[in-house]
C-alpha atoms as a PDB file:
ATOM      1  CA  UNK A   1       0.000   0.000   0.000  1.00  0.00           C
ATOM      2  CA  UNK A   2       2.557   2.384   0.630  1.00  0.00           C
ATOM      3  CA  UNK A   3       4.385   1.599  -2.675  1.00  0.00           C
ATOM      4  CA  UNK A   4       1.367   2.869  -4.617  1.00  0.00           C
ATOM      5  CA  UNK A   5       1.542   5.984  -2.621  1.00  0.00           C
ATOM      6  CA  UNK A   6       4.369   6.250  -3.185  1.00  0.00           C
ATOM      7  CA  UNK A   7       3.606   5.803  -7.302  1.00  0.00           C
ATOM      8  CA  UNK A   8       0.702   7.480  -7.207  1.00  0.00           C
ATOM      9  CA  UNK A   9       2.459  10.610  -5.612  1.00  0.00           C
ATOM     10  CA  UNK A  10       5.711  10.167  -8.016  1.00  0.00           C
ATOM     11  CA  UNK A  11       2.954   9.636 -10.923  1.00  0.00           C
ATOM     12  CA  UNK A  12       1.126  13.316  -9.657  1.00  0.00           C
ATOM     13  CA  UNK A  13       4.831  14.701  -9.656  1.00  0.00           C
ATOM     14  CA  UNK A  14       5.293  13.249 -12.768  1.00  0.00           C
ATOM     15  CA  UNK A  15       2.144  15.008 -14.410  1.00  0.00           C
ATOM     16  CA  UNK A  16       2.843  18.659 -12.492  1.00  0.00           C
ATOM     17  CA  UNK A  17       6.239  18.224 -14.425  1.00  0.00           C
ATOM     18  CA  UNK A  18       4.690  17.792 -17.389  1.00  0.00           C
ATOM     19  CA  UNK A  19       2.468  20.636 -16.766  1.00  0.00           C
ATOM     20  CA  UNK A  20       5.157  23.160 -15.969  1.00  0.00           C
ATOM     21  CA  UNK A  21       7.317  22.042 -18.976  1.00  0.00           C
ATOM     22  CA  UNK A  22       4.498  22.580 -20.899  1.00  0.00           C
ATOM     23  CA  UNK A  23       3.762  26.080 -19.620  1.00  0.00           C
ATOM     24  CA  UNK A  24       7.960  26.365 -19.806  1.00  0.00           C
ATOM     25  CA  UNK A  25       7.723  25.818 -23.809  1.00  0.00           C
ATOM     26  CA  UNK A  26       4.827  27.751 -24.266  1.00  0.00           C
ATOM     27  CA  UNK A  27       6.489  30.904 -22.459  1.00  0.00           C
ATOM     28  CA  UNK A  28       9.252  30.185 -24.440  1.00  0.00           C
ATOM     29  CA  UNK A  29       7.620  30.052 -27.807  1.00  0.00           C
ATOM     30  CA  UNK A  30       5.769  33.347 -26.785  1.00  0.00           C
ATOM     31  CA  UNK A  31       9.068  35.474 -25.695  1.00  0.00           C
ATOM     32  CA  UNK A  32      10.774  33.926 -29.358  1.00  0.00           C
ATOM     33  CA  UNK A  33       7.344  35.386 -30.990  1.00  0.00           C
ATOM     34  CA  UNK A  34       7.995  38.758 -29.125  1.00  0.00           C
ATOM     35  CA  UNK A  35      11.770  38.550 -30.011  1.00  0.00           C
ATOM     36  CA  UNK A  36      10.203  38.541 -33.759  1.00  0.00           C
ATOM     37  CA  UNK A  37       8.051  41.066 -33.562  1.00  0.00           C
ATOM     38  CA  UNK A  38      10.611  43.234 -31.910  1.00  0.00           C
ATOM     39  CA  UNK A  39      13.008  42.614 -34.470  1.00  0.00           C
ATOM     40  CA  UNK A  40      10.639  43.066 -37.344  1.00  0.00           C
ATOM     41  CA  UNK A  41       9.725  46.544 -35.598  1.00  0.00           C
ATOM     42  CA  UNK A  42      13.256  47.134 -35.755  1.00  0.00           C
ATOM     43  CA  UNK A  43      13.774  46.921 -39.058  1.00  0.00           C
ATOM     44  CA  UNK A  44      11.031  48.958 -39.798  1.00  0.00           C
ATOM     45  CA  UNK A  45      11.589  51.774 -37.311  1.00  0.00           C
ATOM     46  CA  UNK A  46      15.481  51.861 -39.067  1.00  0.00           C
ATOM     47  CA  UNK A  47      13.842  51.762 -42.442  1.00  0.00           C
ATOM     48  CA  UNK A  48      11.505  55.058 -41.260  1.00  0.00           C
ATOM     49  CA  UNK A  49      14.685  56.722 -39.921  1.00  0.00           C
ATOM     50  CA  UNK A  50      16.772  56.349 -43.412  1.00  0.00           C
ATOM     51  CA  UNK A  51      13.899  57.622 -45.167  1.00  0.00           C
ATOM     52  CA  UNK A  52      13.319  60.613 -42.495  1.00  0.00           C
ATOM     53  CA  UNK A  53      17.463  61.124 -43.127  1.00  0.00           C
ATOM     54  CA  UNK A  54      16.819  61.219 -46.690  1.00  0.00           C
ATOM     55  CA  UNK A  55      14.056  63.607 -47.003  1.00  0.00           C
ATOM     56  CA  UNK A  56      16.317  65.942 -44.182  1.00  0.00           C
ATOM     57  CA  UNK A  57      19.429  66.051 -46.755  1.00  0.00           C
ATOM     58  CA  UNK A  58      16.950  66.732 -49.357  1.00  0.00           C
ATOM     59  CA  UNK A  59      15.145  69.398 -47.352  1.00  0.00           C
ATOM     60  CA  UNK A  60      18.353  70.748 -46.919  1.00  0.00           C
ATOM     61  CA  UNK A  61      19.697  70.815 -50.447  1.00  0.00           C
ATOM     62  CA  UNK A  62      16.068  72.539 -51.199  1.00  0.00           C
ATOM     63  CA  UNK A  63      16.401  75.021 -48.796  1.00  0.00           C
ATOM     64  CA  UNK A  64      20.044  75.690 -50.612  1.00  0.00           C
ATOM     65  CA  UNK A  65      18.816  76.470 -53.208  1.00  0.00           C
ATOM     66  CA  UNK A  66      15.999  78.705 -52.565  1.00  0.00           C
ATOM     67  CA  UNK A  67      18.119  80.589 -50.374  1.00  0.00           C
ATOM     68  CA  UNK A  68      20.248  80.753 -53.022  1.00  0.00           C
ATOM     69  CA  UNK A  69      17.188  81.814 -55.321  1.00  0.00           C
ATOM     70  CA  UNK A  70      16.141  84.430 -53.066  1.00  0.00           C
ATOM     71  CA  UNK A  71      19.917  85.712 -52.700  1.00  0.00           C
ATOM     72  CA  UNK A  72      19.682  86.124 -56.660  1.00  0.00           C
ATOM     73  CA  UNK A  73      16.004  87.775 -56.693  1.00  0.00           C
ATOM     74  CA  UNK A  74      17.169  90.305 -53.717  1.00  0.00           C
ATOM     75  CA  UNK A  75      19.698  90.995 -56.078  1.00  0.00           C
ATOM     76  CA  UNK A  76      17.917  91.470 -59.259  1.00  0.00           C
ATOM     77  CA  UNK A  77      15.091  93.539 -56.816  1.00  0.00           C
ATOM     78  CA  UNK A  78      18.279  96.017 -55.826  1.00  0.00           C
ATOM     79  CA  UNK A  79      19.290  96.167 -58.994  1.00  0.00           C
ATOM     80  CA  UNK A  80      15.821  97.181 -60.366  1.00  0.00           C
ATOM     81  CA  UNK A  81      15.152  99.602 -57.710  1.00  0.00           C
ATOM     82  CA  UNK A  82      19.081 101.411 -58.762  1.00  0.00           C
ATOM     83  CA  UNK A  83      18.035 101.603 -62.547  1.00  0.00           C
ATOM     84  CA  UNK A  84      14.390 103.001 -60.792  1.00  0.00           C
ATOM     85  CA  UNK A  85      15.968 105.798 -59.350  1.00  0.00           C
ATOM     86  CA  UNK A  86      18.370 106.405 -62.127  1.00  0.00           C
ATOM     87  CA  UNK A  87      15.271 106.528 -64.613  1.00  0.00           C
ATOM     88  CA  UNK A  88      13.999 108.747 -62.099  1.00  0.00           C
ATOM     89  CA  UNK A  89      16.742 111.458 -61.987  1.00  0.00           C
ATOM     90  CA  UNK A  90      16.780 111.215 -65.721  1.00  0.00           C
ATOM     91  CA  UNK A  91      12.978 112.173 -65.814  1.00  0.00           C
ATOM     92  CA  UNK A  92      13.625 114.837 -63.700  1.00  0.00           C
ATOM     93  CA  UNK A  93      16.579 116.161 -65.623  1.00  0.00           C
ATOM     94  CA  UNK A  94      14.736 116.257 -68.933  1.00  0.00           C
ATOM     95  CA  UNK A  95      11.651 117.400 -67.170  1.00  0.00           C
ATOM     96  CA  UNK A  96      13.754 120.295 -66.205  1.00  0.00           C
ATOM     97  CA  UNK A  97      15.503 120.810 -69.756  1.00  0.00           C
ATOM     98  CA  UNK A  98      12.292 120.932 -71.193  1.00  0.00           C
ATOM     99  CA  UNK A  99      11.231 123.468 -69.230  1.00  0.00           C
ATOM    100  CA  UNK A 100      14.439 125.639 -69.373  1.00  0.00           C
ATOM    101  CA  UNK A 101      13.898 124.989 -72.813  1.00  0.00           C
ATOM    102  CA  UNK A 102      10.111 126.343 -73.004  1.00  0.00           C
ATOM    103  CA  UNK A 103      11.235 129.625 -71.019  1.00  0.00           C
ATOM    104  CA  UNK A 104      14.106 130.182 -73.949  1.00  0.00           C
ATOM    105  CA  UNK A 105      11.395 129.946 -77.149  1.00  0.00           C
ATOM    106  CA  UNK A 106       8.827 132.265 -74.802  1.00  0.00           C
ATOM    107  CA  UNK A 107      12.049 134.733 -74.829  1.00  0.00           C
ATOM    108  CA  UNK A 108      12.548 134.457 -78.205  1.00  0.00           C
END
């Protein structure tokens, strides 16, 4: 009698075992699932940041150059505005030679 106690306990043992290797493996296949997942986030997440590092050195070549168009409109504005007031003074000058030129013929 005390031998199948003695089995029957070693037999319940024997079945918890079981049990907890079971639960053991399925932990383990769930962390190697997780491990997957993680890694495929990785590669994604690195993907995202090459593309984000692309479209900066991009930005930054297309803020080159319209810096370097508005550099070359400022100039182009200046250079207007100069030929403005030299149009200007030339107005004025003939403006005024027409008018010294009106008071002559009245003389005459």
């Amino acid at each position: 009698e005390q031998i199948e106690v003695e089995a029957s306990s070693i037999k319940l043992d024997n079945e918890k075992l079981k049990v907890d290797l079971d639960d053991c493996k399925n932990s383990e296949s769930a962390k190697d699932q997780t491990i997957a997942e993680l890694l495929q986030d990785q590669e994604e997440v690195r993907k995202e940041v090459n593309r984000l590092e692309i479209l900066h050195k991009v930005s930054k070549s297309d803020i080159s150059e319209l810096s370097e168009s508005i550099n070359e409109l400022q100039s182009q504005l200046d250079e207007c505005r100069k030929n403005e007031a030299m149009s200007s003074e030339k107005i004025s000058a003939l403006q005024q030679i027409e008018m010294e030129t009106s008071s002559i013929k009245l003389d005459n």
